[in-house]
N, C-alpha and C. Protein backbone atom coordinates (compact mmCIF):
# COMPACT_ATOMS: atom_id res chain seq x y z
N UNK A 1 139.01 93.60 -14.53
CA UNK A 1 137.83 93.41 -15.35
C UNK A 1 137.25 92.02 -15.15
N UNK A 2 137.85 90.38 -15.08
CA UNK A 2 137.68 89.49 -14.78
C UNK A 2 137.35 89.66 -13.69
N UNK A 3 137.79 90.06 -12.85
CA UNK A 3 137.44 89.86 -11.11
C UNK A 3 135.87 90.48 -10.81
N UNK A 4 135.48 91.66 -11.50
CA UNK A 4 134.20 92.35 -12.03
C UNK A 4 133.02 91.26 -12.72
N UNK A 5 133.20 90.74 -13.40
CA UNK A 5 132.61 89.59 -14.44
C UNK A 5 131.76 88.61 -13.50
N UNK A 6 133.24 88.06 -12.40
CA UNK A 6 132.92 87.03 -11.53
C UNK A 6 132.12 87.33 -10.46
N UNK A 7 132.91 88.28 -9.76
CA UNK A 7 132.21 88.74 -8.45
C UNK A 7 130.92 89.22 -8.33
N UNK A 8 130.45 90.31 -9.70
CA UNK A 8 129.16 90.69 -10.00
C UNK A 8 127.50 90.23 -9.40
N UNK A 9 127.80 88.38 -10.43
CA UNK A 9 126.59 87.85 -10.04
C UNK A 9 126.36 87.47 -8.28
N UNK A 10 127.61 87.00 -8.40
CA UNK A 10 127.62 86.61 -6.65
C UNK A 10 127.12 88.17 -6.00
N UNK A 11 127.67 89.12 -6.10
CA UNK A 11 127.06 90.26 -5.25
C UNK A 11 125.82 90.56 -5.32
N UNK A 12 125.72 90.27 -6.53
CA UNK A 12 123.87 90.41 -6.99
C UNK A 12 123.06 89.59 -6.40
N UNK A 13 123.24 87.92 -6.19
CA UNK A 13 122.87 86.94 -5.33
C UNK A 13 122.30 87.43 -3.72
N UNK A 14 123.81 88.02 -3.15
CA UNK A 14 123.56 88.39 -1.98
C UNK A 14 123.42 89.61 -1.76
N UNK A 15 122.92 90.40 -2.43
CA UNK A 15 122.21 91.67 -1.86
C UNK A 15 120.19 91.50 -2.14
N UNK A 16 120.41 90.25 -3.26
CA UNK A 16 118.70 89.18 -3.54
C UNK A 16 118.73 88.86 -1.91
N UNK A 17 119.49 88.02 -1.49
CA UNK A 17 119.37 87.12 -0.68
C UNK A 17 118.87 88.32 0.82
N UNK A 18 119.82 89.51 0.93
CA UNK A 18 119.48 89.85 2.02
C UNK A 18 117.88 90.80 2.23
N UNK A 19 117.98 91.42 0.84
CA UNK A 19 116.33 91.75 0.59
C UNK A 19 115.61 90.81 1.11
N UNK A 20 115.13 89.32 0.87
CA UNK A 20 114.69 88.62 0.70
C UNK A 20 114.62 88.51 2.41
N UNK A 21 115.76 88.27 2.85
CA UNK A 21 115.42 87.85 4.30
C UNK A 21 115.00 89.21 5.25
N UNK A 22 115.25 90.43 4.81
CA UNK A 22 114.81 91.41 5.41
C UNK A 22 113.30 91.37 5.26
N UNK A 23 112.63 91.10 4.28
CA UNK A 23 111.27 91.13 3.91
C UNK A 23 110.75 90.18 4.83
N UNK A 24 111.37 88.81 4.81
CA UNK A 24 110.90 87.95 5.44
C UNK A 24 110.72 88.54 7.26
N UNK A 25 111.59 88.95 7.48
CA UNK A 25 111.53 89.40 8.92
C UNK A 25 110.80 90.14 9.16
N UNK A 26 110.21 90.80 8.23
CA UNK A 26 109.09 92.11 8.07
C UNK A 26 108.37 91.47 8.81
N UNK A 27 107.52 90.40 7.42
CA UNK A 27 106.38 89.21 7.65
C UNK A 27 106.55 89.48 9.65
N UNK A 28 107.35 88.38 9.71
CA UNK A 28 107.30 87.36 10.45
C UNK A 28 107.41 88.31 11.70
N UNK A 29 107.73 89.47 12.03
CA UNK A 29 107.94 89.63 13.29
C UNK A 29 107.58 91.34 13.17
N UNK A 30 106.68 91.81 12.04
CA UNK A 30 105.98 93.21 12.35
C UNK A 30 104.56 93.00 13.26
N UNK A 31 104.79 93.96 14.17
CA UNK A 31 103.93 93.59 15.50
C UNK A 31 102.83 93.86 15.28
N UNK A 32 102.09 94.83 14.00
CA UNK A 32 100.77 95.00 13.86
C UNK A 32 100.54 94.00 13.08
N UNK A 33 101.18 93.39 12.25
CA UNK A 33 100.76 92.20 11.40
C UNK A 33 100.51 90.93 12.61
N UNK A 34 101.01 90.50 13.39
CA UNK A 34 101.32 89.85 14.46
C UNK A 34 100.01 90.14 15.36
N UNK A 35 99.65 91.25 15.83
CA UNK A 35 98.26 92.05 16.42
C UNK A 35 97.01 91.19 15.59
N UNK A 36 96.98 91.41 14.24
CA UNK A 36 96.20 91.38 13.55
C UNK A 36 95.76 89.89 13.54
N UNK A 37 97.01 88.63 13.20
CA UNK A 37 97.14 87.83 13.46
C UNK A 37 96.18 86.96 14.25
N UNK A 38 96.49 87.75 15.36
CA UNK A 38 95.52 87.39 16.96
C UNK A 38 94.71 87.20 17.00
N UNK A 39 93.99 88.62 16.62
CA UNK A 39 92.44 88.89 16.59
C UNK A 39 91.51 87.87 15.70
N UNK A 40 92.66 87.95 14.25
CA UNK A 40 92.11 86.62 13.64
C UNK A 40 91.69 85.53 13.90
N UNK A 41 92.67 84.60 15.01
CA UNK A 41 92.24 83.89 14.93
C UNK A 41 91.70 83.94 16.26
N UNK A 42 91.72 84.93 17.18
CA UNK A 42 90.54 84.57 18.21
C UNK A 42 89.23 84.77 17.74
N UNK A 43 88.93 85.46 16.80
CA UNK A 43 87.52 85.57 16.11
C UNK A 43 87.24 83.97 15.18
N UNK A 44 88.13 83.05 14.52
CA UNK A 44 88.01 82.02 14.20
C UNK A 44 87.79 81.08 15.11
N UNK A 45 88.17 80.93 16.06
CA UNK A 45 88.51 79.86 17.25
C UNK A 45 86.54 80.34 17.89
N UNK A 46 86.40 81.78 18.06
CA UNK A 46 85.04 81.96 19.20
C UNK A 46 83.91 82.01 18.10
N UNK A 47 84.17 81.72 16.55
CA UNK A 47 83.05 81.30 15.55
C UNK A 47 83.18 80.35 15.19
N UNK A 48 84.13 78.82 15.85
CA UNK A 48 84.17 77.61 16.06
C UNK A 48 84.47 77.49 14.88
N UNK A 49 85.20 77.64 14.02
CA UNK A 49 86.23 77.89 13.00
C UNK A 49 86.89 77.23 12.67
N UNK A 50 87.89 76.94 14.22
CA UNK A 50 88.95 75.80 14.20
C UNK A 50 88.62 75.59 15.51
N UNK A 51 89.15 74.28 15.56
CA UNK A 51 89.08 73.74 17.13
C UNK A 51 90.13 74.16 17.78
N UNK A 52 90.00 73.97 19.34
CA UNK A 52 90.68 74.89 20.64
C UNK A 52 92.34 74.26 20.34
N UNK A 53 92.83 72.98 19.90
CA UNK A 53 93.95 72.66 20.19
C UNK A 53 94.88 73.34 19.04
N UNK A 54 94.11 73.57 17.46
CA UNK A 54 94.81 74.46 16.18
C UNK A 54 94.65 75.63 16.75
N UNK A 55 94.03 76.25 17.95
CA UNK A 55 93.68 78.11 18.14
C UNK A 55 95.08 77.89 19.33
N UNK A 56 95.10 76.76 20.32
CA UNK A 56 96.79 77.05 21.06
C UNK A 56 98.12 77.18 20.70
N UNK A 57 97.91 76.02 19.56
CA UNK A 57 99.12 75.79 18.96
C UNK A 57 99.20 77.40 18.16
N UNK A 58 98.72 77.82 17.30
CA UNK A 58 98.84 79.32 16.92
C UNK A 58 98.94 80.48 17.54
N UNK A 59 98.20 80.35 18.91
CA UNK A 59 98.65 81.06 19.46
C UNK A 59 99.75 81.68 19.94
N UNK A 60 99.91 80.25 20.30
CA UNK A 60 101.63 80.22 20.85
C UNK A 60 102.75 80.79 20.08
N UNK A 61 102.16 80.24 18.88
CA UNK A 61 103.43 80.79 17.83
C UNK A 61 103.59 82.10 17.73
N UNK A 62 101.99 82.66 17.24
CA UNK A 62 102.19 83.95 17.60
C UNK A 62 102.65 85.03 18.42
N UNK A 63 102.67 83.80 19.91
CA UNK A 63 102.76 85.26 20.52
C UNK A 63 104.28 84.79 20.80
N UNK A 64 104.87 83.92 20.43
CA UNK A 64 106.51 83.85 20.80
C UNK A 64 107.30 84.27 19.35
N UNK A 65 106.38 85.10 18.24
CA UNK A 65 106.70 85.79 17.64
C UNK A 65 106.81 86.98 17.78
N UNK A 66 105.55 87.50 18.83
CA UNK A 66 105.42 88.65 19.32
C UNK A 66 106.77 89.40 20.02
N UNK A 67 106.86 88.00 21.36
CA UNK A 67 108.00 88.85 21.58
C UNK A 67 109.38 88.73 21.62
N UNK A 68 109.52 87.98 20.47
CA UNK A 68 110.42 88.46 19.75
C UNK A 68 110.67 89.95 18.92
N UNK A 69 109.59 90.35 18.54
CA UNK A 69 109.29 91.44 17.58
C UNK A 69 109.80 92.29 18.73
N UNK A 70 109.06 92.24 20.01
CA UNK A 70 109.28 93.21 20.81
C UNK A 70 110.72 93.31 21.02
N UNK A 71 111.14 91.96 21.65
CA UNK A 71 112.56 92.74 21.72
C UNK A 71 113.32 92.99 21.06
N UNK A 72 113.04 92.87 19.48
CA UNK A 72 114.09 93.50 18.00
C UNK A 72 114.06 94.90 18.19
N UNK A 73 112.82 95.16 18.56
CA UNK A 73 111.99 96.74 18.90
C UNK A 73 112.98 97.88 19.82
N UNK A 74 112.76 96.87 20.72
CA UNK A 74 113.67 97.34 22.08
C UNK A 74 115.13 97.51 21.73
N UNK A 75 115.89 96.55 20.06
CA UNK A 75 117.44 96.43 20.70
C UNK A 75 117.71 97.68 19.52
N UNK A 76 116.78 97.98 18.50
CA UNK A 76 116.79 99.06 17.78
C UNK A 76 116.28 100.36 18.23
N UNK A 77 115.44 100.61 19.35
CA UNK A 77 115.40 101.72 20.24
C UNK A 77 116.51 102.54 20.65
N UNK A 78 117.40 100.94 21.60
CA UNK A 78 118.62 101.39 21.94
C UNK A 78 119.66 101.84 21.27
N UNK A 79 119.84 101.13 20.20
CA UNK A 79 120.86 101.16 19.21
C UNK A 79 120.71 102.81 18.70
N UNK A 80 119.39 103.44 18.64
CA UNK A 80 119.16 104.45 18.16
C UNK A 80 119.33 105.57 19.06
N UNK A 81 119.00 105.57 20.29
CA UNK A 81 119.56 105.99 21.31
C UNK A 81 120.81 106.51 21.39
N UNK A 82 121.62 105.20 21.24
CA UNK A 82 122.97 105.57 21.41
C UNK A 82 123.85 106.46 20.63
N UNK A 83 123.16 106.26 19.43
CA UNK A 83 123.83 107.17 18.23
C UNK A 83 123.53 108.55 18.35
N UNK A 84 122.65 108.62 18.79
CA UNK A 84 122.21 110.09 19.08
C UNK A 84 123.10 111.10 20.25
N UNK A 85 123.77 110.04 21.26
CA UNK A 85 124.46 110.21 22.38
C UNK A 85 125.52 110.54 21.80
């Protein structure tokens, strides 16, 4: 019953914590959000919006978010693959 009491909040913590970072990974590396991203700001950058050196630097980020996304894509393809095998 003590061991219940204690352990509880802590489990509660980290099943917060992993929601939290699953969501975050959503954000950060769903490829239509990421798509969308793009377009944004190439439509900001070619309506002089922001200047060319804030449209590289974002870019970049974006797209070395991209593929990352892609290959999470790719290692859960496989993974899914295999189970099926």
């Amino acid at each position: 019953m003590l061991h219940k009491l204690v352990t509880s909040p802590m489990n509660l913590v980290i099943k917060v914590g992993e929601k939290v970072k699953e969501e975050v990974d959503k954000e950060l590396y769903d490829l239509p959000t990421i798509q969308q991203k793009l377009i944004q700001l190439q439509m900001m950058y070619e309506l002089e919006e922001i200047p060319e050196d804030v449209y590289k630097e974002k870019e970049e980020e974006l797209l070395q978010r991209y593929e990352i996304a892609k290959q999470k894509e790719m290692e859960q393809w496989e993974e899914m693959t295999k189970k099926k095998e």
